[in-house]
C-alpha atoms as a PDB file:
ATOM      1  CA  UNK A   1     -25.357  53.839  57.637  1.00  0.00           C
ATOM      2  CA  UNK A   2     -22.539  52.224  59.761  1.00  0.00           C
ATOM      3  CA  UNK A   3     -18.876  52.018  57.530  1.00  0.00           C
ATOM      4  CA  UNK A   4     -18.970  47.977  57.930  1.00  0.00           C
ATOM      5  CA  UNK A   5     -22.572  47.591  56.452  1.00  0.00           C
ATOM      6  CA  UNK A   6     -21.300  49.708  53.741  1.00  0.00           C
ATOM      7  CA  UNK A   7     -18.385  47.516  53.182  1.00  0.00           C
ATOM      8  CA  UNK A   8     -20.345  44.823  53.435  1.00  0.00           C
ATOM      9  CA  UNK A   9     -22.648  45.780  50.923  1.00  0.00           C
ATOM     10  CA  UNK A  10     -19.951  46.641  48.724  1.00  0.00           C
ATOM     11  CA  UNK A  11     -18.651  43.151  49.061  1.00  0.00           C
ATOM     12  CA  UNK A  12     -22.179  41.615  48.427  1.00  0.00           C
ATOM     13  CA  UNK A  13     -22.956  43.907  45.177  1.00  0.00           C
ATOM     14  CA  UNK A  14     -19.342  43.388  43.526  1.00  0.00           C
ATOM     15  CA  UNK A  15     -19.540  39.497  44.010  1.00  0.00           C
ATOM     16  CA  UNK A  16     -23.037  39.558  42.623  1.00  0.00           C
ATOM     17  CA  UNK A  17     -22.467  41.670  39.614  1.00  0.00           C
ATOM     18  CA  UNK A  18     -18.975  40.244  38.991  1.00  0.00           C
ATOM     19  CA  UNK A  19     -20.619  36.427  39.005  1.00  0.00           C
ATOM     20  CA  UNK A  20     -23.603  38.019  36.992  1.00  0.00           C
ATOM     21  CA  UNK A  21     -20.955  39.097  34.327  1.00  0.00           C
ATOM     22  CA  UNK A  22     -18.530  36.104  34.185  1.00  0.00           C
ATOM     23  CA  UNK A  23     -21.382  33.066  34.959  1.00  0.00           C
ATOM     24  CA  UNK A  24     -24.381  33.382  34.250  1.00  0.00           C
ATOM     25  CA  UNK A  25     -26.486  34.289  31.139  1.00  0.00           C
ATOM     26  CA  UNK A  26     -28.362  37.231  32.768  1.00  0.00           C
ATOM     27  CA  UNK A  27     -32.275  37.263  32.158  1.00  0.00           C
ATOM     28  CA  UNK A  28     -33.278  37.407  28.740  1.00  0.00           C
ATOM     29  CA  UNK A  29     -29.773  35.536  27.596  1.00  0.00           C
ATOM     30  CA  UNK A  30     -28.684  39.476  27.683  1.00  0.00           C
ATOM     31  CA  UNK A  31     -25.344  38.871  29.371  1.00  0.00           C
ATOM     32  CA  UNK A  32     -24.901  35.858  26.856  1.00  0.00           C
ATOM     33  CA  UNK A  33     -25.553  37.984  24.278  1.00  0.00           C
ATOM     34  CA  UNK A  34     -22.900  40.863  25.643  1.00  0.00           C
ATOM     35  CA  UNK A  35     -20.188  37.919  26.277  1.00  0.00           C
ATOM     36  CA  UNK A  36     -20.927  36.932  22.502  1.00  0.00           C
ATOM     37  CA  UNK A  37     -20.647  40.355  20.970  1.00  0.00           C
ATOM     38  CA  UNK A  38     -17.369  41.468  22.448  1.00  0.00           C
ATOM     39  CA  UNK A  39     -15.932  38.149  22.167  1.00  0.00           C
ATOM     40  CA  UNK A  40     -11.860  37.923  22.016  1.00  0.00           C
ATOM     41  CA  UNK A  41     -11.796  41.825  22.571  1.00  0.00           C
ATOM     42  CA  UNK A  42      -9.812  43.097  26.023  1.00  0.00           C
ATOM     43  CA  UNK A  43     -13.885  43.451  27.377  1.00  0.00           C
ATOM     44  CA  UNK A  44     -14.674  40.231  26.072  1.00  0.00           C
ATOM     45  CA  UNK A  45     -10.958  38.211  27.667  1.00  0.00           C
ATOM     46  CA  UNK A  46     -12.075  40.219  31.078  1.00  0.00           C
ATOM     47  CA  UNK A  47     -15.658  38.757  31.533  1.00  0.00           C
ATOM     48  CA  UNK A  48     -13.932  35.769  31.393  1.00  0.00           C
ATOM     49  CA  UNK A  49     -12.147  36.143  34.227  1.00  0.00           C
ATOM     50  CA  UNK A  50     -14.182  36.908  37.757  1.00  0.00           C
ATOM     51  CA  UNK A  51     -10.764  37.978  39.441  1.00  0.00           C
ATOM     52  CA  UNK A  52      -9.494  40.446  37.030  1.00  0.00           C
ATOM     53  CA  UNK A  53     -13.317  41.701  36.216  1.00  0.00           C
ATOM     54  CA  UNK A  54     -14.242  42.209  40.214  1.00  0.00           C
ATOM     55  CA  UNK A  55     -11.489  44.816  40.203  1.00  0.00           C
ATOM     56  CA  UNK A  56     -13.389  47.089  37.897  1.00  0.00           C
ATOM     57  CA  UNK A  57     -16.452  46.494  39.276  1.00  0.00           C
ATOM     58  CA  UNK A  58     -15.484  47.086  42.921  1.00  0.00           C
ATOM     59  CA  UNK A  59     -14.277  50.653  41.793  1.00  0.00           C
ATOM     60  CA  UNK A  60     -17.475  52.335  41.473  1.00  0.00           C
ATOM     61  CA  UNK A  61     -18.582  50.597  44.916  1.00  0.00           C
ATOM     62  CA  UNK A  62     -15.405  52.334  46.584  1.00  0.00           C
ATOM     63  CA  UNK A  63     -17.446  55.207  46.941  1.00  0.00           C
ATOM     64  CA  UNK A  64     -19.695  54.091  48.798  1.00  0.00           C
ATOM     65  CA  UNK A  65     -17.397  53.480  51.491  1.00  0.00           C
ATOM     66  CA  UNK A  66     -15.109  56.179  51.032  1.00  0.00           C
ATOM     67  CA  UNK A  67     -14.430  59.208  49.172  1.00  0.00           C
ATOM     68  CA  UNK A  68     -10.492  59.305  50.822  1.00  0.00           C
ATOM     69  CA  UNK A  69      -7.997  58.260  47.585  1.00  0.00           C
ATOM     70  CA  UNK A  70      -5.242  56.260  50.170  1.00  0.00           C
ATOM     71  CA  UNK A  71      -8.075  54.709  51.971  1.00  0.00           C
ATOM     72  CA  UNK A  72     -10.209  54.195  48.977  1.00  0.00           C
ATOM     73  CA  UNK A  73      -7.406  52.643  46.945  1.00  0.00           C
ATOM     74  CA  UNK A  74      -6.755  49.772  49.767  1.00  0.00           C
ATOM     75  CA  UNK A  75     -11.021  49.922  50.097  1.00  0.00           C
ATOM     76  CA  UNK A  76     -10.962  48.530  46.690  1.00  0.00           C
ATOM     77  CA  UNK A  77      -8.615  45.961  46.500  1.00  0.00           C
ATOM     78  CA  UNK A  78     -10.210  44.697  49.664  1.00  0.00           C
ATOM     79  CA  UNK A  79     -14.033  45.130  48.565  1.00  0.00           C
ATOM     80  CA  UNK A  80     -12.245  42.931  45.425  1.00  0.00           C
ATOM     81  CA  UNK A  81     -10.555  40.644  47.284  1.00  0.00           C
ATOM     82  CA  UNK A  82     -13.404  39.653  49.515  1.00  0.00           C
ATOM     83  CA  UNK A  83     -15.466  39.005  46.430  1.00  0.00           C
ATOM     84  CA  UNK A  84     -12.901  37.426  44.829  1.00  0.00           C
ATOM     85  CA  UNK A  85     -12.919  34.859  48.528  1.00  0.00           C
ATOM     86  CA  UNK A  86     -16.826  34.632  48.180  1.00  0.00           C
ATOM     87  CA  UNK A  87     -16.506  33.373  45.283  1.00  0.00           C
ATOM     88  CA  UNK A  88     -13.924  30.619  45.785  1.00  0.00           C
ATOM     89  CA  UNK A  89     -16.118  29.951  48.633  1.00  0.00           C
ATOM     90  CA  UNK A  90     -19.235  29.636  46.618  1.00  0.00           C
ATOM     91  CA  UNK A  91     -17.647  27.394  43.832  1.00  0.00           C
ATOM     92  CA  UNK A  92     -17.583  23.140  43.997  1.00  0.00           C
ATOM     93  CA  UNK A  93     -14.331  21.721  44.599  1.00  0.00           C
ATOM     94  CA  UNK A  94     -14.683  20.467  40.776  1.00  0.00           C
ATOM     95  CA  UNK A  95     -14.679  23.880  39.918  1.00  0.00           C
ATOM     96  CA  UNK A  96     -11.759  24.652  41.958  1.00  0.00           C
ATOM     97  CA  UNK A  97      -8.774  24.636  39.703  1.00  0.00           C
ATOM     98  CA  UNK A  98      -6.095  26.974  39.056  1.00  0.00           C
ATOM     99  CA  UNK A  99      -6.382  29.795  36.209  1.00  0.00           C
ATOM    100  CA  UNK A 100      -4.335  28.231  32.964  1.00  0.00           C
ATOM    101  CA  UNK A 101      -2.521  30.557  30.197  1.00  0.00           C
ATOM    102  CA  UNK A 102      -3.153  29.958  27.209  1.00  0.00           C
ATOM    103  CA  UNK A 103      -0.058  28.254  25.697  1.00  0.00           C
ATOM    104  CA  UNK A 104       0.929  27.705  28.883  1.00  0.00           C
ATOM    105  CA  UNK A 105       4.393  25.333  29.424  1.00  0.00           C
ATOM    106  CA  UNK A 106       5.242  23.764  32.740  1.00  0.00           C
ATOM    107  CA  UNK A 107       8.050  25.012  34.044  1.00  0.00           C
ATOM    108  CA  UNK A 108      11.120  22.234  35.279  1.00  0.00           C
ATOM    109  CA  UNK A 109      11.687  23.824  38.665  1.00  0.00           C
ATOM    110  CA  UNK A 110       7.900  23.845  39.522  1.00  0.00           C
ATOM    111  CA  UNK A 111       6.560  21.027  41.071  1.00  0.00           C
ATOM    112  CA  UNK A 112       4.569  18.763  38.946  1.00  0.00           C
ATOM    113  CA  UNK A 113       1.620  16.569  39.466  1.00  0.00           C
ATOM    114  CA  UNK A 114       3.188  13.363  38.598  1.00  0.00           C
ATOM    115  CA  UNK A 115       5.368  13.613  41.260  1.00  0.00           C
ATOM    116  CA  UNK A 116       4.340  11.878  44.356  1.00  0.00           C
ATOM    117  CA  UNK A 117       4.904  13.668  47.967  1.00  0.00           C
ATOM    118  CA  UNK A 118       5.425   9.963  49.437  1.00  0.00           C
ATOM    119  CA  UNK A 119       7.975   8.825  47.528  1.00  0.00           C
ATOM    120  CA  UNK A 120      10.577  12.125  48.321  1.00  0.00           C
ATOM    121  CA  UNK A 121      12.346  12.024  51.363  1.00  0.00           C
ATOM    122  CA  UNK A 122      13.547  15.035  52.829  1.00  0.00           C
ATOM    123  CA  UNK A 123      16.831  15.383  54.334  1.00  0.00           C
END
């Protein structure tokens, strides 16, 4: 098997698991029932999250690319990565909003949403 099919496949299989895991309810409500059951625990807080979770699932599909460590390190932030873009590819542009901390405050220096782009002129 060619290295890019591998890659590829490792792309595929770590977006599908990873989106299995964080979005959907699995068949027989089993993933559901996992989510439920670990709850606020660190296992629980990470299949909330399909960016942080597609890191440790990517790691077991690094060897199937590569059994090198420097080359199978950057393999599996890529093999994330590109799941991580499928995904943002794959979602509705309602769905498309920016990760929010809990007890999050905004920040004065950052730019905020009231603001409006036509009104400041640059100099």
């Amino acid at each position: 098997m060619s290295l890019w099919l591998r890659v590829v496949l490792a792309v595929f299989a770590t977006w599908r698991v990873t989106h299995l895991l964080t979005s959907e309810d699995g068949p027989g409500d089993i993933v559901y029932r996992l989510r439920v059951r670990l709850g606020p625990s660190f296992a629980g807080k990470l299949m909330d999250c399909f960016y942080c979770l597609s890191l440790w699932v990517a790691a077991p599909f690094v060897l199937l690319v590569t059994r090198e460590l420097l080359v199978g390190i950057l393999t599996w932030l890529a093999i994330s990565g590109a799941a991580c873009f499928l995904e943002r590819a794959t979602q509705t542009r309602a769905e498309l909003r920016p990760p929010q901390i809990e007890g999050e405050e905004k920040h004065a220096l950052l730019r905020s949403e009231e603001r409006d782009p036509a009104k400041h002129i640059s100099g």
